[in-house]
PDB file of N, CA and C in Angstrom:
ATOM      1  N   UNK A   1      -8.135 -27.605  -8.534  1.00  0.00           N
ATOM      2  CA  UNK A   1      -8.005 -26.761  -9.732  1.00  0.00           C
ATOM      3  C   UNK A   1      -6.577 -26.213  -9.794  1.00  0.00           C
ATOM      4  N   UNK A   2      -5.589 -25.791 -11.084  1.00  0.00           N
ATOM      5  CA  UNK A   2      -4.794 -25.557 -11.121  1.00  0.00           C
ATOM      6  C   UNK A   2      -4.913 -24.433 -11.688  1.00  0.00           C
ATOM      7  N   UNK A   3      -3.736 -23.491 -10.653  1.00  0.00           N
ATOM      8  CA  UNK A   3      -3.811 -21.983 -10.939  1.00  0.00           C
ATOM      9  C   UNK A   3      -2.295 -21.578 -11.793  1.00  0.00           C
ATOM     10  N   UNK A   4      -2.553 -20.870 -12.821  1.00  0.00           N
ATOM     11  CA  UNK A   4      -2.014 -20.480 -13.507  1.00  0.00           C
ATOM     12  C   UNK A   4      -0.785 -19.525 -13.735  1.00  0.00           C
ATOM     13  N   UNK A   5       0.132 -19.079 -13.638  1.00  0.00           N
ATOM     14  CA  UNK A   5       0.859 -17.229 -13.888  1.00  0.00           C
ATOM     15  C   UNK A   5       1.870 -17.775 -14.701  1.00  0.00           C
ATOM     16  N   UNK A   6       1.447 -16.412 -15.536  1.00  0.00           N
ATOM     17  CA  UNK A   6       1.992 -15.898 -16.774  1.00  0.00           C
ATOM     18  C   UNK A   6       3.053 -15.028 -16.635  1.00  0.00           C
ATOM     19  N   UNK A   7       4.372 -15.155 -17.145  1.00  0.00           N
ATOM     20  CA  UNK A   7       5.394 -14.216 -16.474  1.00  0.00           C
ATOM     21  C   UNK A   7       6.135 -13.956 -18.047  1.00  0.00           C
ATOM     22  N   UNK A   8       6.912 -12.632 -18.587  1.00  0.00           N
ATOM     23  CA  UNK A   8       8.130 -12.280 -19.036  1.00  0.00           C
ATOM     24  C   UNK A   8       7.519 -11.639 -20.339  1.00  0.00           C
ATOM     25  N   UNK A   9       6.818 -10.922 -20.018  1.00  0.00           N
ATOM     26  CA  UNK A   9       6.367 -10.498 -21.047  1.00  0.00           C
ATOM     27  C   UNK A   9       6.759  -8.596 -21.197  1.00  0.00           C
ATOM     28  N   UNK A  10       6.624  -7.990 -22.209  1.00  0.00           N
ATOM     29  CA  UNK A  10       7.327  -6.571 -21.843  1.00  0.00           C
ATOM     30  C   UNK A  10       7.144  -5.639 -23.445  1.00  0.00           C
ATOM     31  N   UNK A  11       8.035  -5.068 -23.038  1.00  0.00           N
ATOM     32  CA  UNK A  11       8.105  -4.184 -24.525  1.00  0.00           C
ATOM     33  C   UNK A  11       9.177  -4.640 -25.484  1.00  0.00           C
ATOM     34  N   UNK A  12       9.257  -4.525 -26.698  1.00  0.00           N
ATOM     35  CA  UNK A  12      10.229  -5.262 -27.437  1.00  0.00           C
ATOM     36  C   UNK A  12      10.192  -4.706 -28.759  1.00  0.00           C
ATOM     37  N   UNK A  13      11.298  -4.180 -29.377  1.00  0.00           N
ATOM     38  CA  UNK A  13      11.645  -3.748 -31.108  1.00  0.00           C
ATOM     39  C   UNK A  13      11.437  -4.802 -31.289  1.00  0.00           C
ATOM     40  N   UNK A  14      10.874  -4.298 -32.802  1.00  0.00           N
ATOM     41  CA  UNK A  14      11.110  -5.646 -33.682  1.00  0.00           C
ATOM     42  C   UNK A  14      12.049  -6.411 -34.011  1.00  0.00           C
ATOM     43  N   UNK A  15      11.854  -7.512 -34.196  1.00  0.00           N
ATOM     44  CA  UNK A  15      13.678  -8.067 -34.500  1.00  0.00           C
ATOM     45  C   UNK A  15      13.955  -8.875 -33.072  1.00  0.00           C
ATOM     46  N   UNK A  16      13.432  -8.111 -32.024  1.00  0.00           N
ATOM     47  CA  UNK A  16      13.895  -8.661 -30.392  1.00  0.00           C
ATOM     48  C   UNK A  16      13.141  -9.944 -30.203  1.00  0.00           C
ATOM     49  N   UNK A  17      13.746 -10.626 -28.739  1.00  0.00           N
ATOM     50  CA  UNK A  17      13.140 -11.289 -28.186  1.00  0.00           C
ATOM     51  C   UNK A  17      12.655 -11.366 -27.031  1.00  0.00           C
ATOM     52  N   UNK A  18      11.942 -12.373 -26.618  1.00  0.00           N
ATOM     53  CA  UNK A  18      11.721 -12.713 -25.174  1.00  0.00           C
ATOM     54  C   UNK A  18      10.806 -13.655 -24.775  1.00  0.00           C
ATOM     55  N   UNK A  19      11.415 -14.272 -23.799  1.00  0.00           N
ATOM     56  CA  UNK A  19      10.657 -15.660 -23.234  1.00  0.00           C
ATOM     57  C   UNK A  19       9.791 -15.270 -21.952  1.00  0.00           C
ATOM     58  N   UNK A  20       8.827 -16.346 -22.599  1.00  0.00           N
ATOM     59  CA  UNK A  20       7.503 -15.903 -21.662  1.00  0.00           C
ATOM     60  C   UNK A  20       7.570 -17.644 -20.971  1.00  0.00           C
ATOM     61  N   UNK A  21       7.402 -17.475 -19.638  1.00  0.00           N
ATOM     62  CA  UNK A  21       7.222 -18.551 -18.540  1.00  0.00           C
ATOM     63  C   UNK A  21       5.718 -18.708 -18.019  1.00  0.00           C
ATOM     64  N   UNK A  22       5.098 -19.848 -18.103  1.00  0.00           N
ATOM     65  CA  UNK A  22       4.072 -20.203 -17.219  1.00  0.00           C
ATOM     66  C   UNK A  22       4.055 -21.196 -16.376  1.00  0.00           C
ATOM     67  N   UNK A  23       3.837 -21.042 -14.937  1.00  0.00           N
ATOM     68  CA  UNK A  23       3.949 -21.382 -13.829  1.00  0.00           C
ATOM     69  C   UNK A  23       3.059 -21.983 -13.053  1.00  0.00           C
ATOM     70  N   UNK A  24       2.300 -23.453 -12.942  1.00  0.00           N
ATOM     71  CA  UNK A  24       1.354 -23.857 -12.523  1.00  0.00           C
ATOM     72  C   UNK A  24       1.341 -24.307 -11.224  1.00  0.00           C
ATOM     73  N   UNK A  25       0.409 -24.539 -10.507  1.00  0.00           N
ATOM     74  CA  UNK A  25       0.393 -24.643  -8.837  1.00  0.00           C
ATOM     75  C   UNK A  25       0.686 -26.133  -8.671  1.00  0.00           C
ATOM     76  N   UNK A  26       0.239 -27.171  -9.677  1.00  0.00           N
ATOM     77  CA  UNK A  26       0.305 -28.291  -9.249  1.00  0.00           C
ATOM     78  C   UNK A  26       1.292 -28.958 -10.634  1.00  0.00           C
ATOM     79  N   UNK A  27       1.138 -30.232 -11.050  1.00  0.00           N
ATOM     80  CA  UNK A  27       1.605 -31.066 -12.096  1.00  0.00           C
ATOM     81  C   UNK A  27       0.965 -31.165 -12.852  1.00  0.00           C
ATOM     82  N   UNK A  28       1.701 -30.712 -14.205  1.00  0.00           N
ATOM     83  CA  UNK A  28       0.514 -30.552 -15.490  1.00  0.00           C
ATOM     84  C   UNK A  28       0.771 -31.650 -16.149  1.00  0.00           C
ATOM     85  N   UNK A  29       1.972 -32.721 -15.903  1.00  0.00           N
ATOM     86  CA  UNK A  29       2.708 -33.857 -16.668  1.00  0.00           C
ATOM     87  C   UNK A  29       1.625 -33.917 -17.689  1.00  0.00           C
ATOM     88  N   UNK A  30       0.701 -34.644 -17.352  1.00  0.00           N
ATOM     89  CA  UNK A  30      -0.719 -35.111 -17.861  1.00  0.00           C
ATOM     90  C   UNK A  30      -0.947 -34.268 -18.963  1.00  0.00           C
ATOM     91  N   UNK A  31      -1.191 -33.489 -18.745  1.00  0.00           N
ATOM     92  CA  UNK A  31      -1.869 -32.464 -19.929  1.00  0.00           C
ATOM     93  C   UNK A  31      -1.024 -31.982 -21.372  1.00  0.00           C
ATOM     94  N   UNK A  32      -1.657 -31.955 -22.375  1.00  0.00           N
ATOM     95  CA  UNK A  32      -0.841 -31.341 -23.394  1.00  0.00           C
ATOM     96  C   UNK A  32      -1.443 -29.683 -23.461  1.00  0.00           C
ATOM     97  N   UNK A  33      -0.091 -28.762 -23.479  1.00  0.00           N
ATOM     98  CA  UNK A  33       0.209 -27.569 -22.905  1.00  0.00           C
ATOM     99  C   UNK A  33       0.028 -27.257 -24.154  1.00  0.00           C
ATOM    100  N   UNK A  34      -0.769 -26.082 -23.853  1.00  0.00           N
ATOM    101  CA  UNK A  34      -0.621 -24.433 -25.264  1.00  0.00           C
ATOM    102  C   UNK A  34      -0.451 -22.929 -24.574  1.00  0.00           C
ATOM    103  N   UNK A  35      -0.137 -22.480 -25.142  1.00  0.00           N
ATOM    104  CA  UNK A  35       0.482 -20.973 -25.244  1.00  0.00           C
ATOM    105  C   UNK A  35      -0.910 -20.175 -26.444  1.00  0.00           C
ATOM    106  N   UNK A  36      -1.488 -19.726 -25.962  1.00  0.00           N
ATOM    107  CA  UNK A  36      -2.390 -18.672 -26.522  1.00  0.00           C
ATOM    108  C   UNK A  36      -2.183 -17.190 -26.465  1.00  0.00           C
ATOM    109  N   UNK A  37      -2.894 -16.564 -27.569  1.00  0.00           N
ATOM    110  CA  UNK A  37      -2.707 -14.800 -27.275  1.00  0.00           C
ATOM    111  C   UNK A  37      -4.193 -14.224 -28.023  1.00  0.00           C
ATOM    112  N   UNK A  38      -4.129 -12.831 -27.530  1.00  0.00           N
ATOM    113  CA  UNK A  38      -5.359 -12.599 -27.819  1.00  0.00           C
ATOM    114  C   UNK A  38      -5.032 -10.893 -27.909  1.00  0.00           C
ATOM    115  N   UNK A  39      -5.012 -10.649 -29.337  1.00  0.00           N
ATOM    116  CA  UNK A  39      -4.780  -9.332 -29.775  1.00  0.00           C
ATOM    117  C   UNK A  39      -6.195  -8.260 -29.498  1.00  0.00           C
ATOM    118  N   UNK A  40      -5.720  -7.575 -29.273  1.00  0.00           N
ATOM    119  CA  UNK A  40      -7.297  -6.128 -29.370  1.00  0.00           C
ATOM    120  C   UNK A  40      -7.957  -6.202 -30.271  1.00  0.00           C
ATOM    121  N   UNK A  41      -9.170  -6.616 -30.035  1.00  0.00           N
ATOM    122  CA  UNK A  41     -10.510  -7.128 -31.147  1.00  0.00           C
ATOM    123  C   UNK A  41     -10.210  -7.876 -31.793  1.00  0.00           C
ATOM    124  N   UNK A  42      -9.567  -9.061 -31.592  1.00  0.00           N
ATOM    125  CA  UNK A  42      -9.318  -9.973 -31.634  1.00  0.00           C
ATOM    126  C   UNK A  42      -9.575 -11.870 -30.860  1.00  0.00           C
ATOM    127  N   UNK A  43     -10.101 -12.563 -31.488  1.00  0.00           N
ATOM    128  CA  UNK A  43     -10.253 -13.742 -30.867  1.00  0.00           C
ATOM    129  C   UNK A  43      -8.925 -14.365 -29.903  1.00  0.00           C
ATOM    130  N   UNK A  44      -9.229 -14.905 -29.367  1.00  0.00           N
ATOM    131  CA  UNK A  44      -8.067 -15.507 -28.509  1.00  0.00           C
ATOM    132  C   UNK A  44      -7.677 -17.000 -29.664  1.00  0.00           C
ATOM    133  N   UNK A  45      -6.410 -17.041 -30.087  1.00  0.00           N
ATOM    134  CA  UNK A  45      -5.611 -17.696 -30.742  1.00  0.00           C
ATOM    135  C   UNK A  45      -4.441 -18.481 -30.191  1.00  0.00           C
ATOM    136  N   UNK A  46      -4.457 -20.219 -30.176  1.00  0.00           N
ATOM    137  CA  UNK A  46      -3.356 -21.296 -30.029  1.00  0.00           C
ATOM    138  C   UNK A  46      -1.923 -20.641 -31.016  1.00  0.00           C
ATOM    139  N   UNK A  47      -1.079 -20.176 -30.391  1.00  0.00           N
ATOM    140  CA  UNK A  47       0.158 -20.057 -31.098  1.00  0.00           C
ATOM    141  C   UNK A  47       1.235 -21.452 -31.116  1.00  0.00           C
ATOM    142  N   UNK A  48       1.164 -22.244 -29.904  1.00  0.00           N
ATOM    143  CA  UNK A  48       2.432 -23.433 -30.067  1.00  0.00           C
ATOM    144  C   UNK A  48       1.258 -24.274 -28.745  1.00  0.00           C
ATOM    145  N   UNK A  49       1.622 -25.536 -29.350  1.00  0.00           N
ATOM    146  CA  UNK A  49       1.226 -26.566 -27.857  1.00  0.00           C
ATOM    147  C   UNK A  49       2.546 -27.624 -28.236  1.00  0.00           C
ATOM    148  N   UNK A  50       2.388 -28.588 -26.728  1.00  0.00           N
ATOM    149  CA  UNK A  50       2.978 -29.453 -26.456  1.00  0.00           C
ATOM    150  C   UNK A  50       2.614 -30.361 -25.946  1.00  0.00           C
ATOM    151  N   UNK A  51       2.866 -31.630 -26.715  1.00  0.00           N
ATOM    152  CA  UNK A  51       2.239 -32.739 -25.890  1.00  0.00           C
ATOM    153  C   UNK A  51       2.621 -33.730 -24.856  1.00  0.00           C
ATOM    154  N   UNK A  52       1.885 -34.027 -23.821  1.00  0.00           N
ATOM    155  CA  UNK A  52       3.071 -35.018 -23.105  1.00  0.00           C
ATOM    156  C   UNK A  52       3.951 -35.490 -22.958  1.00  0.00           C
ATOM    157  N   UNK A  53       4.808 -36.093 -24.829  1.00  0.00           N
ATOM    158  CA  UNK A  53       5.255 -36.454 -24.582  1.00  0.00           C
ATOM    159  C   UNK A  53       6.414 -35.938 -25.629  1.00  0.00           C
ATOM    160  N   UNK A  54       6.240 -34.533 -25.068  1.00  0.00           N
ATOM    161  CA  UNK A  54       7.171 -33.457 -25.931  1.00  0.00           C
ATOM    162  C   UNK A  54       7.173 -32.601 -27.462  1.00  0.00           C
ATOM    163  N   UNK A  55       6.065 -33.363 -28.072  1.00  0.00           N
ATOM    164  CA  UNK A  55       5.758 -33.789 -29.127  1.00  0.00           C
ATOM    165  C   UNK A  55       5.454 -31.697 -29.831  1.00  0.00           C
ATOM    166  N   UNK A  56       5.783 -31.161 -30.489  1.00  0.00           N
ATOM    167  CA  UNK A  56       5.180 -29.446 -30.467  1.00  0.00           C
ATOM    168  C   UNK A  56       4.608 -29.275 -31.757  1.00  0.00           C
ATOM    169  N   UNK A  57       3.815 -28.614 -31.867  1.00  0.00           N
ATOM    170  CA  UNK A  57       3.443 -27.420 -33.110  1.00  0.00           C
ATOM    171  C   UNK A  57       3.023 -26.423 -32.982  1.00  0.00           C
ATOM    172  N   UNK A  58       3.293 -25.941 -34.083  1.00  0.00           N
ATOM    173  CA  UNK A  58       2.961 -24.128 -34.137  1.00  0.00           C
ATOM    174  C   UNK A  58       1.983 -23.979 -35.499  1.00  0.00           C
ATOM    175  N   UNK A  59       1.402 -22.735 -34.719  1.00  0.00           N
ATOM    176  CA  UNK A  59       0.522 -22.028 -35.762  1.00  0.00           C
ATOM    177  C   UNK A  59       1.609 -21.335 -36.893  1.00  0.00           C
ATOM    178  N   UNK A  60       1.075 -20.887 -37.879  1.00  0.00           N
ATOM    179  CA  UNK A  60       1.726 -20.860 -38.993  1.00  0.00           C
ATOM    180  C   UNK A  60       2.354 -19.308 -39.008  1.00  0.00           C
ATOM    181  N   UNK A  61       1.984 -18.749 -38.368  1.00  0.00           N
ATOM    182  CA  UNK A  61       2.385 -16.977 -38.320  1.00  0.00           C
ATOM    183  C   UNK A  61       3.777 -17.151 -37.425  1.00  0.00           C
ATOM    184  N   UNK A  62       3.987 -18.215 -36.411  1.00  0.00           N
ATOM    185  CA  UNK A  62       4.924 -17.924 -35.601  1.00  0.00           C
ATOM    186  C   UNK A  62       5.890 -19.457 -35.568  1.00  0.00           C
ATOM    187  N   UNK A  63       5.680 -20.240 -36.999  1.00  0.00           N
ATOM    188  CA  UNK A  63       6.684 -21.113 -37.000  1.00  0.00           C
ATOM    189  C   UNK A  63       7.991 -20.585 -37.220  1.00  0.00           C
ATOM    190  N   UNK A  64       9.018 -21.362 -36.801  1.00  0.00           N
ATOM    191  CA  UNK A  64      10.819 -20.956 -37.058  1.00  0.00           C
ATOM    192  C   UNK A  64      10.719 -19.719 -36.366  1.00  0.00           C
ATOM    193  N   UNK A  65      10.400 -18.737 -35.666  1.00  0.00           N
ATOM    194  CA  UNK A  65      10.015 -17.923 -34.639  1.00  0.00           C
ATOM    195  C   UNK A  65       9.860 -18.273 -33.409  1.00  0.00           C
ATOM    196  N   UNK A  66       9.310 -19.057 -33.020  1.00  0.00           N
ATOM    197  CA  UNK A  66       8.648 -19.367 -31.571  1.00  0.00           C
ATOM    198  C   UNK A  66       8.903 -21.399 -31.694  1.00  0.00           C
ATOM    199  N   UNK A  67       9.215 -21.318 -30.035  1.00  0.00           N
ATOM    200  CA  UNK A  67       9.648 -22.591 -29.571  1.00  0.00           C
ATOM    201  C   UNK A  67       8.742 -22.684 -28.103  1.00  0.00           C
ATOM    202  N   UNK A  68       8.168 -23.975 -28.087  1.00  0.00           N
ATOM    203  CA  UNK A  68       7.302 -24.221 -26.608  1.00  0.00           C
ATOM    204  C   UNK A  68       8.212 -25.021 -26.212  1.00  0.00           C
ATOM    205  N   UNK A  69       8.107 -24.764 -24.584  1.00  0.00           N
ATOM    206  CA  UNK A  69       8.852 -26.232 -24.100  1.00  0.00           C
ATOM    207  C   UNK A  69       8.404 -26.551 -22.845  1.00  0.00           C
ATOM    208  N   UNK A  70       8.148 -27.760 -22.310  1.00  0.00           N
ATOM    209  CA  UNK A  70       7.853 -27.733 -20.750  1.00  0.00           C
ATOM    210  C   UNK A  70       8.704 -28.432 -19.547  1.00  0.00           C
ATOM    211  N   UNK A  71       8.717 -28.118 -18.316  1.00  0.00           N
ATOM    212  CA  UNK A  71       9.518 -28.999 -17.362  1.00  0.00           C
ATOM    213  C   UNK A  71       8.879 -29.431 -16.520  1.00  0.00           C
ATOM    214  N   UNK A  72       8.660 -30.559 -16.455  1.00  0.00           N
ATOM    215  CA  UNK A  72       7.544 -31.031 -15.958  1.00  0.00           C
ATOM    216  C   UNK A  72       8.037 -30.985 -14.140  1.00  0.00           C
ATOM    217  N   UNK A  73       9.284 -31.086 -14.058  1.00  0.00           N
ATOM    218  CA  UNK A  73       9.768 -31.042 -12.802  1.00  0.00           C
ATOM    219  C   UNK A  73       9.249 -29.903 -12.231  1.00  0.00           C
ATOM    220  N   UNK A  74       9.322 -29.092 -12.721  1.00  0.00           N
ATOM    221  CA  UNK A  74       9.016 -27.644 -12.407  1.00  0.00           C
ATOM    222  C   UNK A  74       7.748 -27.089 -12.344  1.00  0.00           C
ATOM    223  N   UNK A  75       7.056 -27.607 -12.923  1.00  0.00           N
ATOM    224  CA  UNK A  75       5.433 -27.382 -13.354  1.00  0.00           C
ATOM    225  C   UNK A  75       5.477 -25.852 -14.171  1.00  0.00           C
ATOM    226  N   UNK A  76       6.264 -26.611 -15.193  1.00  0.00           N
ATOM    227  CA  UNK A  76       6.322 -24.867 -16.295  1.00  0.00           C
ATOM    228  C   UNK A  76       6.592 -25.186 -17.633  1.00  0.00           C
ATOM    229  N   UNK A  77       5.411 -24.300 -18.112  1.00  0.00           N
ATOM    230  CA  UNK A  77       5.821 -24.462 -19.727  1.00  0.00           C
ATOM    231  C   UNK A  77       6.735 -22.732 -20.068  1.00  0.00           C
ATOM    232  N   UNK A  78       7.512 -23.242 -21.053  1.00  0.00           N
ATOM    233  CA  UNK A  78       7.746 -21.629 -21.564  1.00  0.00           C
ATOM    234  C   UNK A  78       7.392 -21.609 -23.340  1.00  0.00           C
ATOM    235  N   UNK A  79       7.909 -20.179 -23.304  1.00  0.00           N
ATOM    236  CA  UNK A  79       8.002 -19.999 -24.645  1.00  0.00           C
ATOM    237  C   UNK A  79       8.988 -18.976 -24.830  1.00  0.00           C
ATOM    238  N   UNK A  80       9.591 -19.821 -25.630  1.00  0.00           N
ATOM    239  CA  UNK A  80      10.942 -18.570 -26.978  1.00  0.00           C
ATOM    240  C   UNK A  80      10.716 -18.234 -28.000  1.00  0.00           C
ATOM    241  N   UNK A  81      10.284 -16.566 -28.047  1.00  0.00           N
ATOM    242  CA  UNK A  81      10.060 -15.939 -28.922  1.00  0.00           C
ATOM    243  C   UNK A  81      11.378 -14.863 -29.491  1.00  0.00           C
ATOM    244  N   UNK A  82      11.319 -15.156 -30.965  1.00  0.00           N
ATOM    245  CA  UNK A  82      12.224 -14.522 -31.541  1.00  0.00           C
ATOM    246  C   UNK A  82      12.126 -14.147 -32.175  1.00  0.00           C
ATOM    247  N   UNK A  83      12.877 -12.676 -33.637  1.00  0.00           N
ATOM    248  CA  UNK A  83      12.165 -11.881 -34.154  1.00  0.00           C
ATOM    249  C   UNK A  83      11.211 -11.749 -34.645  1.00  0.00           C
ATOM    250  N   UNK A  84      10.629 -10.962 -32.937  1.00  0.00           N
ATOM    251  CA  UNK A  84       9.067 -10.797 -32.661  1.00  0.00           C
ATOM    252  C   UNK A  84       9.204  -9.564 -34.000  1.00  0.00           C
ATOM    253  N   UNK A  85       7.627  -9.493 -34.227  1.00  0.00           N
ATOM    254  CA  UNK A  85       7.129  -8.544 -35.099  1.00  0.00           C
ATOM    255  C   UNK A  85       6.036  -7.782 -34.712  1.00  0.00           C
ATOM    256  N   UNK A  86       5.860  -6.874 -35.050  1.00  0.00           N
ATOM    257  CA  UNK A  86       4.789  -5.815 -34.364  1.00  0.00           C
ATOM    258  C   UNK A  86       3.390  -6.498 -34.256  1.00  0.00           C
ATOM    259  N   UNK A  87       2.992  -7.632 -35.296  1.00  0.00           N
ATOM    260  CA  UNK A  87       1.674  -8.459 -35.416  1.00  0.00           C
ATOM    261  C   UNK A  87       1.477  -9.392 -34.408  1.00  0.00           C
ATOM    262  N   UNK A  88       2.921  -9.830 -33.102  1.00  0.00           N
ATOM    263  CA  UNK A  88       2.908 -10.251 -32.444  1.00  0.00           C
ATOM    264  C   UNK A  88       2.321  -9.372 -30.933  1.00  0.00           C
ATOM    265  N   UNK A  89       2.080  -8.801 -31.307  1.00  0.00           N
ATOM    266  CA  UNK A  89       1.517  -8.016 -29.912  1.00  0.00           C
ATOM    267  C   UNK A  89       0.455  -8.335 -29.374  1.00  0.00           C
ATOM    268  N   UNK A  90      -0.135  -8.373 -27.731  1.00  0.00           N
ATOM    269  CA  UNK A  90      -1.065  -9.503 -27.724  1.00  0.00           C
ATOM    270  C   UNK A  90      -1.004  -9.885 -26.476  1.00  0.00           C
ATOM    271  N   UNK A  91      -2.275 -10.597 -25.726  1.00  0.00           N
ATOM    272  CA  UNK A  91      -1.381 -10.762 -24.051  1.00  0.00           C
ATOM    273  C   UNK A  91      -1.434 -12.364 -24.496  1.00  0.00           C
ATOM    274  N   UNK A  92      -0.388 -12.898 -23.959  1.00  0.00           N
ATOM    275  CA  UNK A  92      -0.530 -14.241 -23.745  1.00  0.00           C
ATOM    276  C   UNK A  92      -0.734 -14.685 -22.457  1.00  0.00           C
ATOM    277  N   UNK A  93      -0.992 -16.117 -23.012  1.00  0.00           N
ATOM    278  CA  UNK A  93      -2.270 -16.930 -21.808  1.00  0.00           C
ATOM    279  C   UNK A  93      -1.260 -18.134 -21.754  1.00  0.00           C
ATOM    280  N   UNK A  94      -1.271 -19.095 -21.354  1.00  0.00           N
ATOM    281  CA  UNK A  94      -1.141 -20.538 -21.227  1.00  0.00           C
ATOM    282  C   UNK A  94      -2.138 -21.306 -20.616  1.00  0.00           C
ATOM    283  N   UNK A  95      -2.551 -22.397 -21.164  1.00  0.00           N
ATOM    284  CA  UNK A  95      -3.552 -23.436 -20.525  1.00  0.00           C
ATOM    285  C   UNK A  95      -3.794 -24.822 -21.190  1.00  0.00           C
ATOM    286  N   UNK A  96      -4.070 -25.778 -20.974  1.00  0.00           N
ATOM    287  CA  UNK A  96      -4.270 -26.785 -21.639  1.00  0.00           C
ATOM    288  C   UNK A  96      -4.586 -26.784 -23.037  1.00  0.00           C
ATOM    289  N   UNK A  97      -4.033 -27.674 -23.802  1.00  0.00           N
ATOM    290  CA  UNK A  97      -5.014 -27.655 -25.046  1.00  0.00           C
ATOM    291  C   UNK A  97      -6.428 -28.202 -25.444  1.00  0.00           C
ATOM    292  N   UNK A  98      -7.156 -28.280 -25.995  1.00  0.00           N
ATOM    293  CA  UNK A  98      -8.249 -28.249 -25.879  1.00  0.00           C
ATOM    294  C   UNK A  98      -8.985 -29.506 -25.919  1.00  0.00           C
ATOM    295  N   UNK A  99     -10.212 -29.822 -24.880  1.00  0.00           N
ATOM    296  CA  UNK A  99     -10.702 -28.538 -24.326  1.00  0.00           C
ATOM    297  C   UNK A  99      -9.813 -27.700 -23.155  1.00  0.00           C
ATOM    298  N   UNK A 100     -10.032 -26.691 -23.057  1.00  0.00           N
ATOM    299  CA  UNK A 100      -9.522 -26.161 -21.804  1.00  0.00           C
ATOM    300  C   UNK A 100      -9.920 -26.613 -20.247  1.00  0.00           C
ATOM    301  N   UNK A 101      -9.160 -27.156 -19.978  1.00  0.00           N
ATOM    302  CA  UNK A 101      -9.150 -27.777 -18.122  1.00  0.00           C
ATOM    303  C   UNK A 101      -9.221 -26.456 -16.960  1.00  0.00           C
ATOM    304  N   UNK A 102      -8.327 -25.758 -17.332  1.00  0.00           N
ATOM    305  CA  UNK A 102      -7.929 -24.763 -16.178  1.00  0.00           C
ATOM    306  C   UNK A 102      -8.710 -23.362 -16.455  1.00  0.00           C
ATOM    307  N   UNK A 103      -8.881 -22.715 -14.961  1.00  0.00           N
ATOM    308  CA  UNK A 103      -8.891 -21.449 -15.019  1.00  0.00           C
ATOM    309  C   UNK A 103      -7.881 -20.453 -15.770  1.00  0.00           C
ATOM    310  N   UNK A 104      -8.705 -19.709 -16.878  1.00  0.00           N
ATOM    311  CA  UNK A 104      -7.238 -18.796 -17.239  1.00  0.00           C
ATOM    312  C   UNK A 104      -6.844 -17.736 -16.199  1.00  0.00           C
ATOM    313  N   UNK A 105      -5.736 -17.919 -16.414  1.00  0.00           N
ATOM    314  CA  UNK A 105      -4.605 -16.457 -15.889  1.00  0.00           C
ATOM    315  C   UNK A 105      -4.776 -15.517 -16.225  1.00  0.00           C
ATOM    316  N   UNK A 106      -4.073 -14.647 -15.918  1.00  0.00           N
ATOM    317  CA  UNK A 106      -4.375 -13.194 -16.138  1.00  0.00           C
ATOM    318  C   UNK A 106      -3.367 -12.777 -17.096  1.00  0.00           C
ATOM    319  N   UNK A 107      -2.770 -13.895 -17.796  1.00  0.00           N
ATOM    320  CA  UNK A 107      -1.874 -13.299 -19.409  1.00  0.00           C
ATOM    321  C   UNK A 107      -0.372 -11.828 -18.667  1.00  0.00           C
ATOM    322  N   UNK A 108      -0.261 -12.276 -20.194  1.00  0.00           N
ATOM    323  CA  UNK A 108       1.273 -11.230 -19.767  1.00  0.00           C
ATOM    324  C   UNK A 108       1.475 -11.033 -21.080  1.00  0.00           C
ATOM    325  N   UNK A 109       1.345  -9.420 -21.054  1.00  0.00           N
ATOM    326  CA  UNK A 109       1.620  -8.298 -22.300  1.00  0.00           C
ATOM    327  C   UNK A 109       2.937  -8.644 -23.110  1.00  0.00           C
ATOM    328  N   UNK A 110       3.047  -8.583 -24.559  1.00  0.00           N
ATOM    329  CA  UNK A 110       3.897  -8.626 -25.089  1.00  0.00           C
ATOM    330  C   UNK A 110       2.990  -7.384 -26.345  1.00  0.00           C
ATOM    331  N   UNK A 111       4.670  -6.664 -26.353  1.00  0.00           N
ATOM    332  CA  UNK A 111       4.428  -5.570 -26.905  1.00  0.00           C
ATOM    333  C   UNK A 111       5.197  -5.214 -28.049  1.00  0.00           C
ATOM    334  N   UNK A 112       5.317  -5.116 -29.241  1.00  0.00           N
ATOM    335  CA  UNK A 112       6.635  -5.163 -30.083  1.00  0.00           C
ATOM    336  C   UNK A 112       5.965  -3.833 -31.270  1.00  0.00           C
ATOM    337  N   UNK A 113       7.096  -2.902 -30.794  1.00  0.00           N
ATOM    338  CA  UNK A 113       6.979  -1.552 -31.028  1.00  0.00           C
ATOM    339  C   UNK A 113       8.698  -0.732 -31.359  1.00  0.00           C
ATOM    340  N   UNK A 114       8.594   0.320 -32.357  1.00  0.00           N
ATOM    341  CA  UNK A 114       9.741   0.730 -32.396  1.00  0.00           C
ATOM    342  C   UNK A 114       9.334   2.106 -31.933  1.00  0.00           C
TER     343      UNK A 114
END
């Protein structure tokens, strides 16, 4: 089983940015990667995936905003987020796209507040 962590997540004005890293135990080559978040009373929501073979899309709230990318050398996907907006607040997750393969992580807060 491949274990998950979620890293770079924080407080942020609007307008700001910040890249969020996920860090897997083994080689995800295989898998096509998503980036999820899941706001307070809120469903858990696909924001960007990537496919094997680099291939990306985004949900529609965070296109021209947000960029996925992965290194497969590394066993890491990230994400570049840029003027975040307060509607972006939310913990994010990373895990396969669907269905889901992996145990989720324990997410990493992103907070966008003035």
């Amino acid at each position: 089983q491949v274990q998950l962590v979620e890293s770079g997540g924080g407080l942020v004005q609007p307008g700001g940015s910040l890249r969020l890293s996920c860090a897997a135990s083994r080689s995800i080559f295989s898998y096509g990667m998503a980036w999820y978040r899941q706001a307070p009373g809120k469903q858990r929501e696909q924001v960007a995936h990537i496919t094997t073979g680099g291939t990306t899309n985004y949900a529609d709230s965070v296109k021209g905003r947000f960029t996925i990318s992965r290194d497969n050398a590394k066993y890491t996907v990230s994400l570049q987020m840029n003027s975040l907006k307060p509607e972006d607040t939310a913990v994010y997750y990373c895990n396969t796209v669907f269905p889901i393969r992996f145990t989720w992580g324990q997410g990493t807060q992103v907070t966008v507040s003035s």
